[in-house]
PDB file of N, CA and C in Angstrom:
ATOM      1  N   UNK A   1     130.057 -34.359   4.235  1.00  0.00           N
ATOM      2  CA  UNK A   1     130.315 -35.707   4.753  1.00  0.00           C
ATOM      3  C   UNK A   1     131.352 -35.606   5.880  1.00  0.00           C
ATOM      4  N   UNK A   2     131.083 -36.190   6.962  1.00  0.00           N
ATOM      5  CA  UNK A   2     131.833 -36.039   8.067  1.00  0.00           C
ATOM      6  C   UNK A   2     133.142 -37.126   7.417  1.00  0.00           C
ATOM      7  N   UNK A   3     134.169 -36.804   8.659  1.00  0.00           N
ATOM      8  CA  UNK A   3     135.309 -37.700   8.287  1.00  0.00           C
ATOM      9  C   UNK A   3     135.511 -38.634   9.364  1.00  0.00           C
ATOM     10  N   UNK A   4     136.048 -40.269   8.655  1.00  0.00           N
ATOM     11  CA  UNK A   4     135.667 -41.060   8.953  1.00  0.00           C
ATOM     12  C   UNK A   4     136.843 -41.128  10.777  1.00  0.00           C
ATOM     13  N   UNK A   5     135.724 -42.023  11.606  1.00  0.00           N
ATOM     14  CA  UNK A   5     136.985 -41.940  12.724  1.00  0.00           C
ATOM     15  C   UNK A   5     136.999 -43.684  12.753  1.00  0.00           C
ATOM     16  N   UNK A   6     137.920 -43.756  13.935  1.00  0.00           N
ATOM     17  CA  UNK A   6     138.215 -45.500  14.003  1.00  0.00           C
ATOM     18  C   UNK A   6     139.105 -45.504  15.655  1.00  0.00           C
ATOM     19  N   UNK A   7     137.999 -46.372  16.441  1.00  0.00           N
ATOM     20  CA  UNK A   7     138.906 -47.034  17.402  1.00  0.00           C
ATOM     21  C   UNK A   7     139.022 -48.127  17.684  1.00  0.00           C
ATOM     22  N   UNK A   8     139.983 -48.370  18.147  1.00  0.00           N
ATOM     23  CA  UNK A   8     140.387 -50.088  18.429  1.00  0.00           C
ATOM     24  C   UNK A   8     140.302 -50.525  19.464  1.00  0.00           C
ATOM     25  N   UNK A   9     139.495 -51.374  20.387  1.00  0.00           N
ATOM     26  CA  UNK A   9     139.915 -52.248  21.710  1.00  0.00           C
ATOM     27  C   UNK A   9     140.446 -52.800  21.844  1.00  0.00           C
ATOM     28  N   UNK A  10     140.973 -53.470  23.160  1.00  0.00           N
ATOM     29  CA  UNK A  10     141.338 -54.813  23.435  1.00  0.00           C
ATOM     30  C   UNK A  10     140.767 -54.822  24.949  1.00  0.00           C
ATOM     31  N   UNK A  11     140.274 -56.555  24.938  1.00  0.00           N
ATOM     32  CA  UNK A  11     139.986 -56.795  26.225  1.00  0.00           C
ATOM     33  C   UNK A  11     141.005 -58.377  26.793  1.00  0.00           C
ATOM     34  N   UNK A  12     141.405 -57.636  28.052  1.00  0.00           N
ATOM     35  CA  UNK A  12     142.573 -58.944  28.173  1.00  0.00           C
ATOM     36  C   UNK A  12     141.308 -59.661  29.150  1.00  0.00           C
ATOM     37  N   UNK A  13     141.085 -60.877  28.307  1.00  0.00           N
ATOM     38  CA  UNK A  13     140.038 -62.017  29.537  1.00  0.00           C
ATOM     39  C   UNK A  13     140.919 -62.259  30.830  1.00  0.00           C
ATOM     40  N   UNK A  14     142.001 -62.435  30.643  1.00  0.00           N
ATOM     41  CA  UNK A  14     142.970 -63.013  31.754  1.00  0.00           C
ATOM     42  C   UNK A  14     142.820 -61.858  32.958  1.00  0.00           C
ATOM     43  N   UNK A  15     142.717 -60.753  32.691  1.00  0.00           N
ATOM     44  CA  UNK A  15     142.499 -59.742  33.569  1.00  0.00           C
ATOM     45  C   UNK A  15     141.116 -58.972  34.193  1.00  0.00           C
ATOM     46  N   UNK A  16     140.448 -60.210  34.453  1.00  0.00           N
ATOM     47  CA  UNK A  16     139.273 -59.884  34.924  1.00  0.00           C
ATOM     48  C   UNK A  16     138.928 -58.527  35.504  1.00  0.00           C
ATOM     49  N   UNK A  17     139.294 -58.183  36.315  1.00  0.00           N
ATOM     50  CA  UNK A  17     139.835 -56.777  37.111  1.00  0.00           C
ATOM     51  C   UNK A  17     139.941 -55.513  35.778  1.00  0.00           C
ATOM     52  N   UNK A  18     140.003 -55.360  35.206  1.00  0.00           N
ATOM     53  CA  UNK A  18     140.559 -54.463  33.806  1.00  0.00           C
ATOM     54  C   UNK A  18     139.514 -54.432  33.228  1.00  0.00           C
ATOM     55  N   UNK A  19     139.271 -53.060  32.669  1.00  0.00           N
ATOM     56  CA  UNK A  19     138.251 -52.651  31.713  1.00  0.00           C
ATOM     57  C   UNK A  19     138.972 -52.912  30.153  1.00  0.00           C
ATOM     58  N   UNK A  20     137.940 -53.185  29.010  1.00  0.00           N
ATOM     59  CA  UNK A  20     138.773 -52.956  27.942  1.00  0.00           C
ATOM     60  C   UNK A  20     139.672 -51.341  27.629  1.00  0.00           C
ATOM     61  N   UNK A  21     140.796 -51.636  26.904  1.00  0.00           N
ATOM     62  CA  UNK A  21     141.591 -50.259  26.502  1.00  0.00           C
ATOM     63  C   UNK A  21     141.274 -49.971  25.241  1.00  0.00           C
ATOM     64  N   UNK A  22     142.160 -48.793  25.096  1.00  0.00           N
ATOM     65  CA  UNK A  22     142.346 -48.256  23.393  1.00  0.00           C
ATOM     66  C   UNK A  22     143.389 -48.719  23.227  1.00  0.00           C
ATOM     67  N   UNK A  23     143.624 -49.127  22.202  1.00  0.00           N
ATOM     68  CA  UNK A  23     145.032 -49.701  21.364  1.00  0.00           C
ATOM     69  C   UNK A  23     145.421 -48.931  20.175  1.00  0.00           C
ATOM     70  N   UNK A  24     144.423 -48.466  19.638  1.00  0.00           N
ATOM     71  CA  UNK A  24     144.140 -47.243  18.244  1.00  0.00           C
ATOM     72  C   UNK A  24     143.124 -46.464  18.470  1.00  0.00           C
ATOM     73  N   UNK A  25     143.512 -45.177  17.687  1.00  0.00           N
ATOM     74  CA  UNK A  25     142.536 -44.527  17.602  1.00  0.00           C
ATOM     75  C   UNK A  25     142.922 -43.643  16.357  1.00  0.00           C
ATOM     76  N   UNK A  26     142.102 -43.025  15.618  1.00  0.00           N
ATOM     77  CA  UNK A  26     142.496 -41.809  14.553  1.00  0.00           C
ATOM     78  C   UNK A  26     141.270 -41.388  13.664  1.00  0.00           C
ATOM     79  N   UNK A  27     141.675 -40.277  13.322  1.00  0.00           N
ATOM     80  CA  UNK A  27     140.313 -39.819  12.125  1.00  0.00           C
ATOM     81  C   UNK A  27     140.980 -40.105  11.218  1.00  0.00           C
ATOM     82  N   UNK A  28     140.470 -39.730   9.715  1.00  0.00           N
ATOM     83  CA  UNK A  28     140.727 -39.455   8.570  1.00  0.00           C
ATOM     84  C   UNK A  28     141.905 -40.932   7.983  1.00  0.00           C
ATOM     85  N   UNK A  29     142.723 -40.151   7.644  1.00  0.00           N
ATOM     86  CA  UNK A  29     144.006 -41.224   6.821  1.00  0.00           C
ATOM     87  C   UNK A  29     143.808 -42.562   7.801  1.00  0.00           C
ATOM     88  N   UNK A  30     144.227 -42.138   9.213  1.00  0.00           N
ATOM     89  CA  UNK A  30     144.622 -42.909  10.476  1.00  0.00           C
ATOM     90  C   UNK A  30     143.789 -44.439  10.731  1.00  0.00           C
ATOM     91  N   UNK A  31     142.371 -43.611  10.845  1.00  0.00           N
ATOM     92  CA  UNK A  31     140.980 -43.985  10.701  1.00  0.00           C
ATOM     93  C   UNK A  31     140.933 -45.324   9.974  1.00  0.00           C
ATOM     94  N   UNK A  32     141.510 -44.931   8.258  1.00  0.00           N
ATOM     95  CA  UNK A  32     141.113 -45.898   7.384  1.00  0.00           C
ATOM     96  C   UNK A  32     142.276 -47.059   7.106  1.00  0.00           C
ATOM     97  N   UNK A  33     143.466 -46.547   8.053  1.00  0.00           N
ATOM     98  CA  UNK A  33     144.454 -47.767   7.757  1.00  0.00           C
ATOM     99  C   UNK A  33     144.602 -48.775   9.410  1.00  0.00           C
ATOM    100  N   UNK A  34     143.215 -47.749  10.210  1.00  0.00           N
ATOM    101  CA  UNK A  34     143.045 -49.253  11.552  1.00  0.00           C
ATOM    102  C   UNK A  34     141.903 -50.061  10.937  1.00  0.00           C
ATOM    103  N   UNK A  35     141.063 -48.982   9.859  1.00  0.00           N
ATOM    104  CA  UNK A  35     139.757 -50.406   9.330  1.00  0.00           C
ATOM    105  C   UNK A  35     141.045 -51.330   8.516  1.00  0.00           C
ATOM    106  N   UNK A  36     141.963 -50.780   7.809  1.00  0.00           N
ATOM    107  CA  UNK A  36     142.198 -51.757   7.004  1.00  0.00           C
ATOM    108  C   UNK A  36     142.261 -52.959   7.496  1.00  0.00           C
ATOM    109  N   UNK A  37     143.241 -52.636   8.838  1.00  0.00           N
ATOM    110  CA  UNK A  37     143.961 -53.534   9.446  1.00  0.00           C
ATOM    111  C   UNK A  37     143.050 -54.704  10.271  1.00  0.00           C
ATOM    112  N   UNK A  38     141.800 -54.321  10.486  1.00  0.00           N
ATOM    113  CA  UNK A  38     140.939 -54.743  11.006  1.00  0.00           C
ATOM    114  C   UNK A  38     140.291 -55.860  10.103  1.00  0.00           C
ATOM    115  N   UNK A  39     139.897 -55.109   8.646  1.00  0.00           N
ATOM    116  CA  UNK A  39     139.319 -56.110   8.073  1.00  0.00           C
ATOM    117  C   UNK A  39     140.477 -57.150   7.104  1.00  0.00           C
ATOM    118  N   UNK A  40     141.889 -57.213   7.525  1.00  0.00           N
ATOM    119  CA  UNK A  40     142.778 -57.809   7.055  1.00  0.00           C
ATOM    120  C   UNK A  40     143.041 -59.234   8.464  1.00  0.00           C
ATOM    121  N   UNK A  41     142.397 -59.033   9.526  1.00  0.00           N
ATOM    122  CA  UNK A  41     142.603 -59.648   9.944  1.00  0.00           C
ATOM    123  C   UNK A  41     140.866 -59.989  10.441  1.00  0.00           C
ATOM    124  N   UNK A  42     139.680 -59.977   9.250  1.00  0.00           N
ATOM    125  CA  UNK A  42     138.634 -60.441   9.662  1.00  0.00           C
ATOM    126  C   UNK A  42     137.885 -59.945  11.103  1.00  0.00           C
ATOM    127  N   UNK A  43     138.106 -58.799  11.796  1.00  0.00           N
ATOM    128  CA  UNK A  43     137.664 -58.201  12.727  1.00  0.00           C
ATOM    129  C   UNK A  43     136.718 -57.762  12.058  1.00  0.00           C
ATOM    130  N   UNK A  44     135.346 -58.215  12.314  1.00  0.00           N
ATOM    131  CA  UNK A  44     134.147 -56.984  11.808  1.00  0.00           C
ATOM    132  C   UNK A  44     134.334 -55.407  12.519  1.00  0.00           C
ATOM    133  N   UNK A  45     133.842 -54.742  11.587  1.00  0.00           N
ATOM    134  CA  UNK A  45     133.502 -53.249  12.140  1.00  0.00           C
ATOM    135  C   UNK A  45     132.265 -52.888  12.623  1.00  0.00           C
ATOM    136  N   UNK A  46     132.437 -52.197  13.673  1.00  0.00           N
ATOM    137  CA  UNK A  46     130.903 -51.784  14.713  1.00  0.00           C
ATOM    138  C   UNK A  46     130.589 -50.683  14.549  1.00  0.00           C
ATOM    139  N   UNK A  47     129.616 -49.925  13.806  1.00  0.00           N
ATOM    140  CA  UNK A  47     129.648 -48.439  13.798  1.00  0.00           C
ATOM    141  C   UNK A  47     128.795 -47.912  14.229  1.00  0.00           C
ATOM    142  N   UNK A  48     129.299 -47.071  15.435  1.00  0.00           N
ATOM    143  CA  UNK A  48     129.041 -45.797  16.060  1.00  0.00           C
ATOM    144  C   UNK A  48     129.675 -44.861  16.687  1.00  0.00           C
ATOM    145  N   UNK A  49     128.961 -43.309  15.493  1.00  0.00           N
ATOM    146  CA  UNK A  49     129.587 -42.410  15.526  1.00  0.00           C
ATOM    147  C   UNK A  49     129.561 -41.658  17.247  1.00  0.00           C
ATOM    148  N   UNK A  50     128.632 -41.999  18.079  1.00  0.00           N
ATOM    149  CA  UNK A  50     128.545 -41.071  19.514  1.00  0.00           C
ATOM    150  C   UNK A  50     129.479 -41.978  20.460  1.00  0.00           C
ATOM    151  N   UNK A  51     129.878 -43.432  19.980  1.00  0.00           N
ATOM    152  CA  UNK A  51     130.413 -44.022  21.252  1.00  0.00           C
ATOM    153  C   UNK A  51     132.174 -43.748  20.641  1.00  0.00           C
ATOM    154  N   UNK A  52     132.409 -43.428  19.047  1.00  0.00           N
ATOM    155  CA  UNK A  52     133.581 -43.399  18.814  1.00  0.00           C
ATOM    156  C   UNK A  52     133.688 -41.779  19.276  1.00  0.00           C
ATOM    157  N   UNK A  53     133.321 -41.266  18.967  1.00  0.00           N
ATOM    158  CA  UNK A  53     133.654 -39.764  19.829  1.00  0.00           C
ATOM    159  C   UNK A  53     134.188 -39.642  20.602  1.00  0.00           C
ATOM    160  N   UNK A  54     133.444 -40.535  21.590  1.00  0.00           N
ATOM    161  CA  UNK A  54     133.800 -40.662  23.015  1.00  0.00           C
ATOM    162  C   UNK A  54     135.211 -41.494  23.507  1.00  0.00           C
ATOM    163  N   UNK A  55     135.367 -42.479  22.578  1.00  0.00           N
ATOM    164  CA  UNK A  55     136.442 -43.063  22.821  1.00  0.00           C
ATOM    165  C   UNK A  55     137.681 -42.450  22.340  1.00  0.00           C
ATOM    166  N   UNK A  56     137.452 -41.491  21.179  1.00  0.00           N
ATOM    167  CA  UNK A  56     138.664 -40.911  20.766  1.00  0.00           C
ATOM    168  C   UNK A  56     138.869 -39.903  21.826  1.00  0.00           C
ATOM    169  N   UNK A  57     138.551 -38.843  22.766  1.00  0.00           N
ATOM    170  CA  UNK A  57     138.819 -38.429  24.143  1.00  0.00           C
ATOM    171  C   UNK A  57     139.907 -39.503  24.756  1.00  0.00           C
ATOM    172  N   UNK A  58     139.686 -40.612  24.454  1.00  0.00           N
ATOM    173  CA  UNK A  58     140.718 -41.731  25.621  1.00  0.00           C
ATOM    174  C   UNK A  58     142.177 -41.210  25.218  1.00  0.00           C
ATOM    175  N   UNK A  59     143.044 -41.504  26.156  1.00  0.00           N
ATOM    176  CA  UNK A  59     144.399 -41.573  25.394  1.00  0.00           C
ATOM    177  C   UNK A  59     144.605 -43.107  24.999  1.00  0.00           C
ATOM    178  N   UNK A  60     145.810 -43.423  24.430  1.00  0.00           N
ATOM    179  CA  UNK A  60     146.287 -44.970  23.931  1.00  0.00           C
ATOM    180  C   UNK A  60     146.411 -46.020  25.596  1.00  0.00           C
ATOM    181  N   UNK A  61     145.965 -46.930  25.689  1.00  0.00           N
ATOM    182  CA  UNK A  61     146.463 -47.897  26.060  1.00  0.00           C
ATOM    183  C   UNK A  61     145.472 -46.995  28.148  1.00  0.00           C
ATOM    184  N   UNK A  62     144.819 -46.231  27.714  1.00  0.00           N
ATOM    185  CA  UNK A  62     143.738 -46.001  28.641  1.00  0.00           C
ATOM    186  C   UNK A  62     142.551 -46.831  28.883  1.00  0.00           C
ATOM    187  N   UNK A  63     141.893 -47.065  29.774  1.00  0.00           N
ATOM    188  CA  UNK A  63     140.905 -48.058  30.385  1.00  0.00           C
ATOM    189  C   UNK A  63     139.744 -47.228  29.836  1.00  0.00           C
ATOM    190  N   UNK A  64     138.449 -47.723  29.355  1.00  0.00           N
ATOM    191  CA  UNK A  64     137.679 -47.107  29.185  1.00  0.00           C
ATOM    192  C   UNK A  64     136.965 -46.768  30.400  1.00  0.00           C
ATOM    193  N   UNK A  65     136.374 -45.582  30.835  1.00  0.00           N
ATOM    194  CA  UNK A  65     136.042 -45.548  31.820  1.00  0.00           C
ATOM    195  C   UNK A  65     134.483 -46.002  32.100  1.00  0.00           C
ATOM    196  N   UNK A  66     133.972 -46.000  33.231  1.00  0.00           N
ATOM    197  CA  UNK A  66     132.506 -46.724  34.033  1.00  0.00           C
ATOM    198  C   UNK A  66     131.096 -46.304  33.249  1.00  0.00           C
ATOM    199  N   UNK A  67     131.417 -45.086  32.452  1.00  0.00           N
ATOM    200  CA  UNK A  67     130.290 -44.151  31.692  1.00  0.00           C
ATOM    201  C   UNK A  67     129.953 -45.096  30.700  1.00  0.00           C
ATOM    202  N   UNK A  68     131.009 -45.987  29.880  1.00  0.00           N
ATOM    203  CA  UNK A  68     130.831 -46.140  29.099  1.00  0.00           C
ATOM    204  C   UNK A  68     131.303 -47.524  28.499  1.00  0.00           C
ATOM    205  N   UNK A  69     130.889 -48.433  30.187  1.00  0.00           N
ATOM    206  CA  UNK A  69     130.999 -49.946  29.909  1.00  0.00           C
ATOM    207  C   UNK A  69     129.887 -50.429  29.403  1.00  0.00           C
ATOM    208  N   UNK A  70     128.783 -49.748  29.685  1.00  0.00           N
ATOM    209  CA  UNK A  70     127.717 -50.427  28.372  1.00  0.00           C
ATOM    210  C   UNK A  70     127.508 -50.458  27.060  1.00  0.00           C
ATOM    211  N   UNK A  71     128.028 -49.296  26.518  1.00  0.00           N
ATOM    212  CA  UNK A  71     128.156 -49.110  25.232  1.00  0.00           C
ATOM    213  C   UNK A  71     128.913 -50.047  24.637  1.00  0.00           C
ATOM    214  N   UNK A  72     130.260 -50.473  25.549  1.00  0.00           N
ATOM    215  CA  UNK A  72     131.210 -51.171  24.825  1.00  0.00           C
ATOM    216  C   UNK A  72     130.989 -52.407  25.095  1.00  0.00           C
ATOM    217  N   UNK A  73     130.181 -53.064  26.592  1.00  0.00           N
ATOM    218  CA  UNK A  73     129.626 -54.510  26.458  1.00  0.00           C
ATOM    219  C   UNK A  73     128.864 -54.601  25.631  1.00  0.00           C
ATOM    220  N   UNK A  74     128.186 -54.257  25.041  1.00  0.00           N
ATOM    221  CA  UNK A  74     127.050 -54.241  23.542  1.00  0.00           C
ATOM    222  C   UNK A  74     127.559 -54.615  22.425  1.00  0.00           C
ATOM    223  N   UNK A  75     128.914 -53.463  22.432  1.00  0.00           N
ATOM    224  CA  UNK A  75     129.896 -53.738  20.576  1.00  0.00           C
ATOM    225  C   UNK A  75     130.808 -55.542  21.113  1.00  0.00           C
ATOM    226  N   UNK A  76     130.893 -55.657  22.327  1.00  0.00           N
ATOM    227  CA  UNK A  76     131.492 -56.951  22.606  1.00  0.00           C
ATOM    228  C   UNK A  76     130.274 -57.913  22.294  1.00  0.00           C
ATOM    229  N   UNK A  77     129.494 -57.900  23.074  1.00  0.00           N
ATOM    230  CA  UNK A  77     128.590 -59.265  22.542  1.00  0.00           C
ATOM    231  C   UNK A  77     128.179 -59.220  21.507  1.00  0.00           C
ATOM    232  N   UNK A  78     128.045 -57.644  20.514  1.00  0.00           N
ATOM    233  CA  UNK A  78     127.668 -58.049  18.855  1.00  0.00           C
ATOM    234  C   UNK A  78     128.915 -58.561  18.477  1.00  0.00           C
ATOM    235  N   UNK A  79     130.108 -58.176  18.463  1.00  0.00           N
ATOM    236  CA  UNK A  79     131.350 -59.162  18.372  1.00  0.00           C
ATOM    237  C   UNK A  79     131.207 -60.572  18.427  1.00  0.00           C
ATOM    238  N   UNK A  80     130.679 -60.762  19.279  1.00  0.00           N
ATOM    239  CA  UNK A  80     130.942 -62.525  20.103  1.00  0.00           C
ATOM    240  C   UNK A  80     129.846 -62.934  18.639  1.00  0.00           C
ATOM    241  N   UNK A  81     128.570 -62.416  18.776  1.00  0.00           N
ATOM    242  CA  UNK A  81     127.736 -62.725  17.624  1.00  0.00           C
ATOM    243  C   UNK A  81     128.372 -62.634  16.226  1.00  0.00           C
ATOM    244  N   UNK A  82     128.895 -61.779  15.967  1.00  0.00           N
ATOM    245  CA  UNK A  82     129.237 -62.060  14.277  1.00  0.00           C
ATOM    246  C   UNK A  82     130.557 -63.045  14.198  1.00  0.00           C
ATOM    247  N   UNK A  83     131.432 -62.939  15.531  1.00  0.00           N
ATOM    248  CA  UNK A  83     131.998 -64.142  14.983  1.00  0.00           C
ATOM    249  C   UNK A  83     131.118 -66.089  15.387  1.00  0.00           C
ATOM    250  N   UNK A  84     130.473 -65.784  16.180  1.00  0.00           N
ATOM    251  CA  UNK A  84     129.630 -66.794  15.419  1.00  0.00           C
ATOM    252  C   UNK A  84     128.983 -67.302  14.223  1.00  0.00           C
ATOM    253  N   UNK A  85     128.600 -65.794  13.983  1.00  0.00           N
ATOM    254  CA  UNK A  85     127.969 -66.516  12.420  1.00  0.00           C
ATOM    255  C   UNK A  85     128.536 -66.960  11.484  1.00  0.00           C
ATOM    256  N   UNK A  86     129.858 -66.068  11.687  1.00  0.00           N
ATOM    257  CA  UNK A  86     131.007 -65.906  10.535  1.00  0.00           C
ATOM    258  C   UNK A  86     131.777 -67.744  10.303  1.00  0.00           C
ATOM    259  N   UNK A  87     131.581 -68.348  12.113  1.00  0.00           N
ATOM    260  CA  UNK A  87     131.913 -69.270  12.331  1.00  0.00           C
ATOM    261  C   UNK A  87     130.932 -70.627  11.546  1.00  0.00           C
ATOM    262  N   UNK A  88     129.754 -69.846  11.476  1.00  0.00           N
ATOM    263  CA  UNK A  88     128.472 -70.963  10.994  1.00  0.00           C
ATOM    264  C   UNK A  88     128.490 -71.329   9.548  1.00  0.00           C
ATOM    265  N   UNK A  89     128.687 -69.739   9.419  1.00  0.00           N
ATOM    266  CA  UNK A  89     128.725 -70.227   7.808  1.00  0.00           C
ATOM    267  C   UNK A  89     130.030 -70.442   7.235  1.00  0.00           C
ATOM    268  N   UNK A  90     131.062 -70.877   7.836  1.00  0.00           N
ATOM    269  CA  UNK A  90     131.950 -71.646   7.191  1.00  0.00           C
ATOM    270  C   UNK A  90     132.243 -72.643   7.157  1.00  0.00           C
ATOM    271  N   UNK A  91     130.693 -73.383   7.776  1.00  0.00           N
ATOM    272  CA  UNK A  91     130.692 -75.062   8.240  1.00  0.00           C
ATOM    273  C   UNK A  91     130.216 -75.724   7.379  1.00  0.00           C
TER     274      UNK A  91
END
């Protein structure tokens, strides 16, 4: 069983100009106390193992680079989607 990894974005809207960054990143222990933190604050988790690979290469608080703004516009609009639903069904 591979060991688990975990990265974190952020995208500042205000900064149109700006790619999203890394804010976290870690395998193992690291890994499982950014899911915690994630699902303590209702952030769904997106999993994939070839685009987290890639993002763990980033350093902290690095821009993701041009290779790999599609991958991460994808985990954003499934974002935008589950917090919709999440939004639906609490109506």
């Amino acid at each position: 069983m591979s060991q688990k990894k975990a990265v974190a974005l952020k995208y500042d809207q205000e900064n149109r100009a700006g790619a999203p960054k890394v804010v976290a990143k870690g395998k193992g222990a690291i890994a499982e106390k950014i899911m915690q933190k994630a699902e303590a604050f209702d952030v769904p988790l997106f999993q994939n193992e070839a685009l987290a690979d890639s993002l763990l290469n980033l350093d902290i608080d690095e821009q993701i680079p041009p290779n790999l703004y599609k991958a991460v516009a994808e985990v954003f609009v499934w974002l935008m989607q589950s917090e919709k639903k999440a939004q639906m069904s609490k109506r």
